[in-house]
Protein backbone atom coordinates (compact mmCIF):
# COMPACT_ATOMS: atom_id res chain seq x y z
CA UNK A 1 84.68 93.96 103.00
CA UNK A 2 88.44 95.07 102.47
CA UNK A 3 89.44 91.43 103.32
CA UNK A 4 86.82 90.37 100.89
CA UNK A 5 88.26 93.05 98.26
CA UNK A 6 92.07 91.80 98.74
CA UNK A 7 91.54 88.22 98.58
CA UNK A 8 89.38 88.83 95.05
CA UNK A 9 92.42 90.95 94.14
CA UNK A 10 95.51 88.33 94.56
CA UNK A 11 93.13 85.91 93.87
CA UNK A 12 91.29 87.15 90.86
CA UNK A 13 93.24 89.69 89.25
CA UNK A 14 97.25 89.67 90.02
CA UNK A 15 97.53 85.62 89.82
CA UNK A 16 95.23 85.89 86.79
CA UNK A 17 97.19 88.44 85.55
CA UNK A 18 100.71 86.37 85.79
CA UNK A 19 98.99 83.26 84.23
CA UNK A 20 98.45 85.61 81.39
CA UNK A 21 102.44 86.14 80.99
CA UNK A 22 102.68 83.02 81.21
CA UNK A 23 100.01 81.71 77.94
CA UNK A 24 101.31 84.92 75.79
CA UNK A 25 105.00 83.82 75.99
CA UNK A 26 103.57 80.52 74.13
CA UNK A 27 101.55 83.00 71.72
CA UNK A 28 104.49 83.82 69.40
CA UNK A 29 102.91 83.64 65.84
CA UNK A 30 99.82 85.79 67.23
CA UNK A 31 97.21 83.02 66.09
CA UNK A 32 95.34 84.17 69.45
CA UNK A 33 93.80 87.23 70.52
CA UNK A 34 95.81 89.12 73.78
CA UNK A 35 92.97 90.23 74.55
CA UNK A 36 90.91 86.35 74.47
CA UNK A 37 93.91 84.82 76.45
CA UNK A 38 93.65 87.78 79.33
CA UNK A 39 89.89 86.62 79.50
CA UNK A 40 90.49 83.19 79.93
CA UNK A 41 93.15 83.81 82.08
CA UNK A 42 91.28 85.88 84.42
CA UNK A 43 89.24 82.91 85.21
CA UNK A 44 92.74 80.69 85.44
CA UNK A 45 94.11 82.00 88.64
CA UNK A 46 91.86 80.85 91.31
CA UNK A 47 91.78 77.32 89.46
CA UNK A 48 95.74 77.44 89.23
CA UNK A 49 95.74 78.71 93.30
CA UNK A 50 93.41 75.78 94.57
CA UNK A 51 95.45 73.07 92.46
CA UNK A 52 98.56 74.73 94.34
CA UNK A 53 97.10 74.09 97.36
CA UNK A 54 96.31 70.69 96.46
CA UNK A 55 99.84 69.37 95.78
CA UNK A 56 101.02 71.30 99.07
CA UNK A 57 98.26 69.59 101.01
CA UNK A 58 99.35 66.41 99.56
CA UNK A 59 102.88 66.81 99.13
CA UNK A 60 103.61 69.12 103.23
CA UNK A 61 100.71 68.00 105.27
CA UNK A 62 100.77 69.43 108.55
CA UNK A 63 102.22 72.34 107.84
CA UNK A 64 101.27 76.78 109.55
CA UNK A 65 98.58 78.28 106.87
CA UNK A 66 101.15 80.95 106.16
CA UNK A 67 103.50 78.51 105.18
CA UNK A 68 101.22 77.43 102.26
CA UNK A 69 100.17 81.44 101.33
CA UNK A 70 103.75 82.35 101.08
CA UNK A 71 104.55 78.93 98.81
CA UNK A 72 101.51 80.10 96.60
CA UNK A 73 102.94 83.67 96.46
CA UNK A 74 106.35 83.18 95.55
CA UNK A 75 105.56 80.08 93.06
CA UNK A 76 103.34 82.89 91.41
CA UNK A 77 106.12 85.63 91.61
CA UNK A 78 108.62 82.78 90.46
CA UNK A 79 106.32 82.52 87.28
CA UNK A 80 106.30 86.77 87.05
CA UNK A 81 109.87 87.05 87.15
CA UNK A 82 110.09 84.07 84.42
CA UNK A 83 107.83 85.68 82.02
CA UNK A 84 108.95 89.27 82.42
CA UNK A 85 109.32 90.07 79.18
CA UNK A 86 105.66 89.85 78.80
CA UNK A 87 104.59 92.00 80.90
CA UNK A 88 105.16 94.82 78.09
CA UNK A 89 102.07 92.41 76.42
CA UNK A 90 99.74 92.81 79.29
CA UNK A 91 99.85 95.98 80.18
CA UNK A 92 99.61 96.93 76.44
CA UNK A 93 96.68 94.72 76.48
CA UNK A 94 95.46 96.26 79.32
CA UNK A 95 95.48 99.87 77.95
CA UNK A 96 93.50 98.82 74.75
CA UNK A 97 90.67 97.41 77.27
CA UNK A 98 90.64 100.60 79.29
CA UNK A 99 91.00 102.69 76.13
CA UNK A 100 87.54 100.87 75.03
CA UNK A 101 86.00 101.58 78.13
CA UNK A 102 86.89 105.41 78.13
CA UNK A 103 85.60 105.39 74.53
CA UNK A 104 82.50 103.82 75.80
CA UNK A 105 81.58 106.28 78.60
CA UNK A 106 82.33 109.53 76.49
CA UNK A 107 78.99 110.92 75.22
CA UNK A 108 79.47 113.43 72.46
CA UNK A 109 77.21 116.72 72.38
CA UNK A 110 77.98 117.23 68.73
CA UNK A 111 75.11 115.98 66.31
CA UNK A 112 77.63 113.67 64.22
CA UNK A 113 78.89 112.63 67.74
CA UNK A 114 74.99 112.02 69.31
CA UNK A 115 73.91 110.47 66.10
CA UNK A 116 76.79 107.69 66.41
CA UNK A 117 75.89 107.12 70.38
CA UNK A 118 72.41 106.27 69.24
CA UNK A 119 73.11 103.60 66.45
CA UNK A 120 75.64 101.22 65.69
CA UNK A 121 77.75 99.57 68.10
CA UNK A 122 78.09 102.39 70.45
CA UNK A 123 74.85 101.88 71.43
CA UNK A 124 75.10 97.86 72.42
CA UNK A 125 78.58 98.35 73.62
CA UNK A 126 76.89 101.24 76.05
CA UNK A 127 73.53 98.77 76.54
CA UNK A 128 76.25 95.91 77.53
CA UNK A 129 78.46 98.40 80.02
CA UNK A 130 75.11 99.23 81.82
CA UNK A 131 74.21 95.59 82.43
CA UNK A 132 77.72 94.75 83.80
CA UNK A 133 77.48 97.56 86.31
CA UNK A 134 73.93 96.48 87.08
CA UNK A 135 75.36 92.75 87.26
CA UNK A 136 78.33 93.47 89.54
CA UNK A 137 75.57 95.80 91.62
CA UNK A 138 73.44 92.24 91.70
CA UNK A 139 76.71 89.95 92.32
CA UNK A 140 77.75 92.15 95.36
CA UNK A 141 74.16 92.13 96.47
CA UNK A 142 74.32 88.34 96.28
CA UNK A 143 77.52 88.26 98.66
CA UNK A 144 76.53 90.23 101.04
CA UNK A 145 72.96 89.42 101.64
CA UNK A 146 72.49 85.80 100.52
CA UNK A 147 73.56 82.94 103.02
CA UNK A 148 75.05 79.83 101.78
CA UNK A 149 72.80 77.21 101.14
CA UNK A 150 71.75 73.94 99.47
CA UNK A 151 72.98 70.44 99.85
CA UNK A 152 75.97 70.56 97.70
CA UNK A 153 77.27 74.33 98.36
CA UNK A 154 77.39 73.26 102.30
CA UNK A 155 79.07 70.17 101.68
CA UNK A 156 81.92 71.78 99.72
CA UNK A 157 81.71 74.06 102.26
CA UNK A 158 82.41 71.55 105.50
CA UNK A 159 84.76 69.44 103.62
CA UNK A 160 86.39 72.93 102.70
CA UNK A 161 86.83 73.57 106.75
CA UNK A 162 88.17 70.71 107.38
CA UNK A 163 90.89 70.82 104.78
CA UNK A 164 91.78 74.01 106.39
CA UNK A 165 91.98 72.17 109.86
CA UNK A 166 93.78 69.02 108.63
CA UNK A 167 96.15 70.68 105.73
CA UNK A 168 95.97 67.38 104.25
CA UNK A 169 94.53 65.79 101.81
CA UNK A 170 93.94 61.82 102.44
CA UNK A 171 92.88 59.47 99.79
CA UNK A 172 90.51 56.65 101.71
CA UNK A 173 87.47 54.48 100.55
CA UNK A 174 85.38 56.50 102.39
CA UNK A 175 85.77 60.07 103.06
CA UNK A 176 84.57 60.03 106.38
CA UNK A 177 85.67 62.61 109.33
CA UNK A 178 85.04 61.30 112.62
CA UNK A 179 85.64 63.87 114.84
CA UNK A 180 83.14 66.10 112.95
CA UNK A 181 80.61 63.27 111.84
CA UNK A 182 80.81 64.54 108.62
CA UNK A 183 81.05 61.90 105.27
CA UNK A 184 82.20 63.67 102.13
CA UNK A 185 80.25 61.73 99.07
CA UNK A 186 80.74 63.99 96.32
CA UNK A 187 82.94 62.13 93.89
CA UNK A 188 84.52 65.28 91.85
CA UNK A 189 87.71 67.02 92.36
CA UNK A 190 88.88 69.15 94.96
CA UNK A 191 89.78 72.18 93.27
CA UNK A 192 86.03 73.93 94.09
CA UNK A 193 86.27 73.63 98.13
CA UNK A 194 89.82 74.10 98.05
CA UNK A 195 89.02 77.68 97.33
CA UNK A 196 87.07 78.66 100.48
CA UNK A 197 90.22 76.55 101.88
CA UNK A 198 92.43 79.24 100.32
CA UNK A 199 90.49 81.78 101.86
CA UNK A 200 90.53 79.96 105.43
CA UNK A 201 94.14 80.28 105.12
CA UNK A 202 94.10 83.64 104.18
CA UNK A 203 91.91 84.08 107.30
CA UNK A 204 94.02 82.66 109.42
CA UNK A 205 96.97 85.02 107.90
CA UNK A 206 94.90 88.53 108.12
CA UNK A 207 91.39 88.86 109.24
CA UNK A 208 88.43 86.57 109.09
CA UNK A 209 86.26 87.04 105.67
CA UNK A 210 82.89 85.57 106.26
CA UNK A 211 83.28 83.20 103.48
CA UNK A 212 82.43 86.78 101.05
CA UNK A 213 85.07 85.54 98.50
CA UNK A 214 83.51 81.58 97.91
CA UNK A 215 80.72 83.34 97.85
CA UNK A 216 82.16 85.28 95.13
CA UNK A 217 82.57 82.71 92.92
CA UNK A 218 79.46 81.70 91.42
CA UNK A 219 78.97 85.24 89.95
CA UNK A 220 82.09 85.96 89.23
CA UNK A 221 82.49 82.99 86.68
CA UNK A 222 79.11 83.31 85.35
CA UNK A 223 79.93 86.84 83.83
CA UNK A 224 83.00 84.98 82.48
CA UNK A 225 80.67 82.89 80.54
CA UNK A 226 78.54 85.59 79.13
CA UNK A 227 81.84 87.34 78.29
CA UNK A 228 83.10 84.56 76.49
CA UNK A 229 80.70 84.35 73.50
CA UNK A 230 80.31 87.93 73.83
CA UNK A 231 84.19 88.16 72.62
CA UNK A 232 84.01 85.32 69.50
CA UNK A 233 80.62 86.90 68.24
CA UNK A 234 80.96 90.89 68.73
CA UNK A 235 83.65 89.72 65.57
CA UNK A 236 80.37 89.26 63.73
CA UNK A 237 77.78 91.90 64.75
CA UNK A 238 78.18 93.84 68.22
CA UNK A 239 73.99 93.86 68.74
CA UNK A 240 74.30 90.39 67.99
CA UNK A 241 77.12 89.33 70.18
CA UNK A 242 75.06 92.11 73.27
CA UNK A 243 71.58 90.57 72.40
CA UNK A 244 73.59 86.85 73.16
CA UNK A 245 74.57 88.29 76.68
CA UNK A 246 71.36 89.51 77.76
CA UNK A 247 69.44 86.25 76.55
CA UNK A 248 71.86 84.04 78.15
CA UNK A 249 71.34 85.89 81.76
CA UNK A 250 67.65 86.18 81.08
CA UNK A 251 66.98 82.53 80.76
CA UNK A 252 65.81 80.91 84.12
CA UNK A 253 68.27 78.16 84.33
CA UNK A 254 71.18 80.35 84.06
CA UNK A 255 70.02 82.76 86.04
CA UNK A 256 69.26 80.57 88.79
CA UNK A 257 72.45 79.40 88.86
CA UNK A 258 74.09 82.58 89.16
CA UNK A 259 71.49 83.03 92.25
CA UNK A 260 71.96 80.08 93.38
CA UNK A 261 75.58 79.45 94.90
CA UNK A 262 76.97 76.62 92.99
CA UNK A 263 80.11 75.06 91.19
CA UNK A 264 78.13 75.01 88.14
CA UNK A 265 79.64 78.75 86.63
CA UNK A 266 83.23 77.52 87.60
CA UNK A 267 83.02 74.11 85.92
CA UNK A 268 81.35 75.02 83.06
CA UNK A 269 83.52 78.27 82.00
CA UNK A 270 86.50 75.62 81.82
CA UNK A 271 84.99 73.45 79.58
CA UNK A 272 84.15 76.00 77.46
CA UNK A 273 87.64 77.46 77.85
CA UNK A 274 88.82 73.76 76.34
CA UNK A 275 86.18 73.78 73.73
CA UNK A 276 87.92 76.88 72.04
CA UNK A 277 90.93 75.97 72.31
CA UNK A 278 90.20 72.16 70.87
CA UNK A 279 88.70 74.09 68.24
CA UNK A 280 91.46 76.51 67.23
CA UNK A 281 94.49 73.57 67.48
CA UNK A 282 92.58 71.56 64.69
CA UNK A 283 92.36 75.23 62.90
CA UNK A 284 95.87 75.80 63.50
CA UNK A 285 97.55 72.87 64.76
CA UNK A 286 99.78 75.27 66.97
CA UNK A 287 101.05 74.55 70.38
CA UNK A 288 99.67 77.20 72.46
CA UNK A 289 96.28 75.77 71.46
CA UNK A 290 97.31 72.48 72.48
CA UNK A 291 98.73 73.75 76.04
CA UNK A 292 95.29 75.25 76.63
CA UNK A 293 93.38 72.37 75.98
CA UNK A 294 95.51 70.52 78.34
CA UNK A 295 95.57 73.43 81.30
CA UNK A 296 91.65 74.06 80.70
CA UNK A 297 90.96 70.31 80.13
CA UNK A 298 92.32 69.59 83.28
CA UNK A 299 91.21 72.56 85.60
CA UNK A 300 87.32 71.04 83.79
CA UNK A 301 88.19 67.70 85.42
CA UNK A 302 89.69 68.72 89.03
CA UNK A 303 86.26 71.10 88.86
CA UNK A 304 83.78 68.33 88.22
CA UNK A 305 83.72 64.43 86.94
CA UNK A 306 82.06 65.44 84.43
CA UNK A 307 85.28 67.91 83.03
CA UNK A 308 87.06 63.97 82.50
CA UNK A 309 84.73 62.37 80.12
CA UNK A 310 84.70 66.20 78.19
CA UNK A 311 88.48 66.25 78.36
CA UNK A 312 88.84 62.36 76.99
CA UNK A 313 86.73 63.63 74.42
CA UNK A 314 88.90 66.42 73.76
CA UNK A 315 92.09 64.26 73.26
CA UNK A 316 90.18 61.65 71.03
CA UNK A 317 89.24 65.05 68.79
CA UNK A 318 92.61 66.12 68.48
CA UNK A 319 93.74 62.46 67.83
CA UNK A 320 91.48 62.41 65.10
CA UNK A 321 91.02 66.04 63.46
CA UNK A 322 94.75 67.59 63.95
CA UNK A 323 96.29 68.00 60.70
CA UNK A 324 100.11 66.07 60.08
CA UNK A 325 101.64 62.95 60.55
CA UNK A 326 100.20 61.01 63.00
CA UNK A 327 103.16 59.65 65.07
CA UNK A 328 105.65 62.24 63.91
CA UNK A 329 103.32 65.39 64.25
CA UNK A 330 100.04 64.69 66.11
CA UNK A 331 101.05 61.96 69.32
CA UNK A 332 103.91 64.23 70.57
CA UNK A 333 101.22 67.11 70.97
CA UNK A 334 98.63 64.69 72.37
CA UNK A 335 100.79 63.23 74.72
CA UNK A 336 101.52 67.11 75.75
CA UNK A 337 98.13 67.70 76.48
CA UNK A 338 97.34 64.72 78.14
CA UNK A 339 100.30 65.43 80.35
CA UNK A 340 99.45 68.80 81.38
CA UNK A 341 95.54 67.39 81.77
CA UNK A 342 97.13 65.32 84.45
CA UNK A 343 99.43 68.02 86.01
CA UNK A 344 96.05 70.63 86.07
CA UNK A 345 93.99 67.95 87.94
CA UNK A 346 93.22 65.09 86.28
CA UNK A 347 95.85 62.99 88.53
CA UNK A 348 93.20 63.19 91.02
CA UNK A 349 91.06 60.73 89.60
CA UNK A 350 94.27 58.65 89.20
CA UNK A 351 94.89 58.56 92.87
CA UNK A 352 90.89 58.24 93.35
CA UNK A 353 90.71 55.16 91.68
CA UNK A 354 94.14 53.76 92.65
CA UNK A 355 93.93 54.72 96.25
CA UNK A 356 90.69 56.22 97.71
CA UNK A 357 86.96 56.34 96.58
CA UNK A 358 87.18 53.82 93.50
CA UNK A 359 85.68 57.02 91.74
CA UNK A 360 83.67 55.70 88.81
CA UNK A 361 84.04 52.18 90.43
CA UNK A 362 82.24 53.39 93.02
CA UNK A 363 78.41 53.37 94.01
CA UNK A 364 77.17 56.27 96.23
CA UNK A 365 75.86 55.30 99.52
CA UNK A 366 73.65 58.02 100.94
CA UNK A 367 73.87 56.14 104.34
């Protein structure tokens, strides 16, 4: 469980964490929340990690699993030590989350005090606290207890072995492994198994895991998702924006797909991630918008084919709806974010179709 608890940490939290230096540097004219980008960002760093992985696998094939953990690491620290002047921002950010928190737990004796923990917004933000806790009690449960299964889950799981064994990653027409029989037909990106890759190579650094952190994953990004609309509507009403969380995990399909190990959490909390920030560049027009529609946009894509069409779609309504001149103003920003799509994942598809599966071109054999 420590290995489990270390991996989620780097992982999770401290890559996370340096991503977050790295959008609040761009966040100069404070048009975005610290506290937003940290919440996006937590879900940034395992996405960031596995697309690492993919350009080593592509770009070093061959080479000792700690070679590619201590590239990861010091690319990461290379990004800390870039951005240091914002760490000041995080950790500030940081405080004001744990100050909430604090203010959250404390239950005043005095009438005034008792009166205000029974109405208003202390109440939902205690009702909200309590389901978290009861959440992470049910996402630990989930880890520990639940086996990995379902077609798709153990396919991303093999393929995700034998990236581990190869350290490669080969484009071919069919994605066939002889010497363990196994044919790969999903036609998505990589960056989903590449994460129980990360933690084979972490494994084969430390101490073996049990797969507990891919297993993670699924729960960990669907509280992401609840959290997201939690943040935009508590701005409206607090019972409102608590009421929205509870509904969301209380209807069946979401909730089976938080019990159900699955990409679906992971691919979906980047499109929505891209959604907001397509919405605030065309209410702004500023660049950190655009940067996070092309980082998010592409992380959607190298999650799922499905993140491509959503991030075209994206482009075409930031072609259309950003305000300024069209060649002068609003094609240098496009071509930024369709640039950065690429960098975050959307090249795979490039090389798919170029060099491997044909991708869309493509019609799935189940034989």
């Amino acid at each position: 469980m420590l290995n489990f608890f270390l991996k989620f940490f780097i992982t999770n939290l401290l890559f996370s964490g340096i991503l977050f230096l790295l959008l609040a540097r761009f966040n100069r004219k404070q048009l975005h929340s610290n506290n937003f980008l940290l919440l996006v960002s937590l879900g940034l760093g395992p996405a960031i990690t596995s697309l690492l992985i993919y350009y080593l696998f592509l770009l070093l094939p061959g080479m000792g699993a700690g070679t590619y953990v201590g590239i990861t690491a010091a690319l990461f620290v290379a990004v800390a030590a870039a951005n240091i002047k914002q760490w000041r921002v995080l950790i500030h950010t940081l405080k004001g989350w744990w100050s909430k928190l604090r203010n959250t737990l404390r239950i005043s004796l005095k009438k005034e005090g008792m009166r205000r923990t029974l109405m208003g917004n202390a109440l939902w933000n205690k009702l909200l606290l309590g389901f978290v806790m009861l959440y992470v009690l049910y996402w630990i449960y989930m880890i520990l207890i639940v086996p990995i299964l379902g077609h798709d889950m153990l396919e991303y799981t093999i393929q995700a072995r034998l990236f581990a064994w190869d350290k490669s990653i080969d484009y071919a027409l069919h994605r066939y492994d002889e010497a363990a029989s196994f044919y790969y037909i999903g036609l998505h990106g990589f960056s989903f198994p590449l994460l129980s890759t990360w933690e084979h190579l972490l494994d084969s650094c430390f101490t073996e895991g049990y797969e507990l952190y891919f297993k993670s994953l699924t729960g960990y990004y669907g509280l992401l998702l609840m959290l997201v609309p939690y943040y935009w509507l508590r701005r409206k009403s607090v019972a409102l924006a608590t009421l929205t969380v509870f509904m969301m995990f209380l209807t069946y399909g979401f909730f089976l797909t938080t019990y159900t190990f699955h990409l679906d959490t992971y691919r979906i909390f980047f499109f929505v991630a891209m959604l907001v920030f397509t919405l605030t560049a065309v209410q702004h027009n500023d660049w950190l918008s655009i940067i996070g529609v092309g980082i998010f946009g592409g992380t959607a894509a190298f999650a799922h084919s499905m993140g491509v069409i959503l991030a075209a779609i994206a482009l075409a309504t930031l072609l259309v709806f950003l305000k300024g001149h069209l060649i002068k103003e609003r094609l240098p920003k496009l071509v930024v974010a369709g640039l950065l799509l690429l960098a975050a994942g959307g090249i795979h598809y490039v090389i798919d179709v170029l060099w491997g599966t044909g991708w869309i071109f493509k019609e799935i054999k189940f034989y």
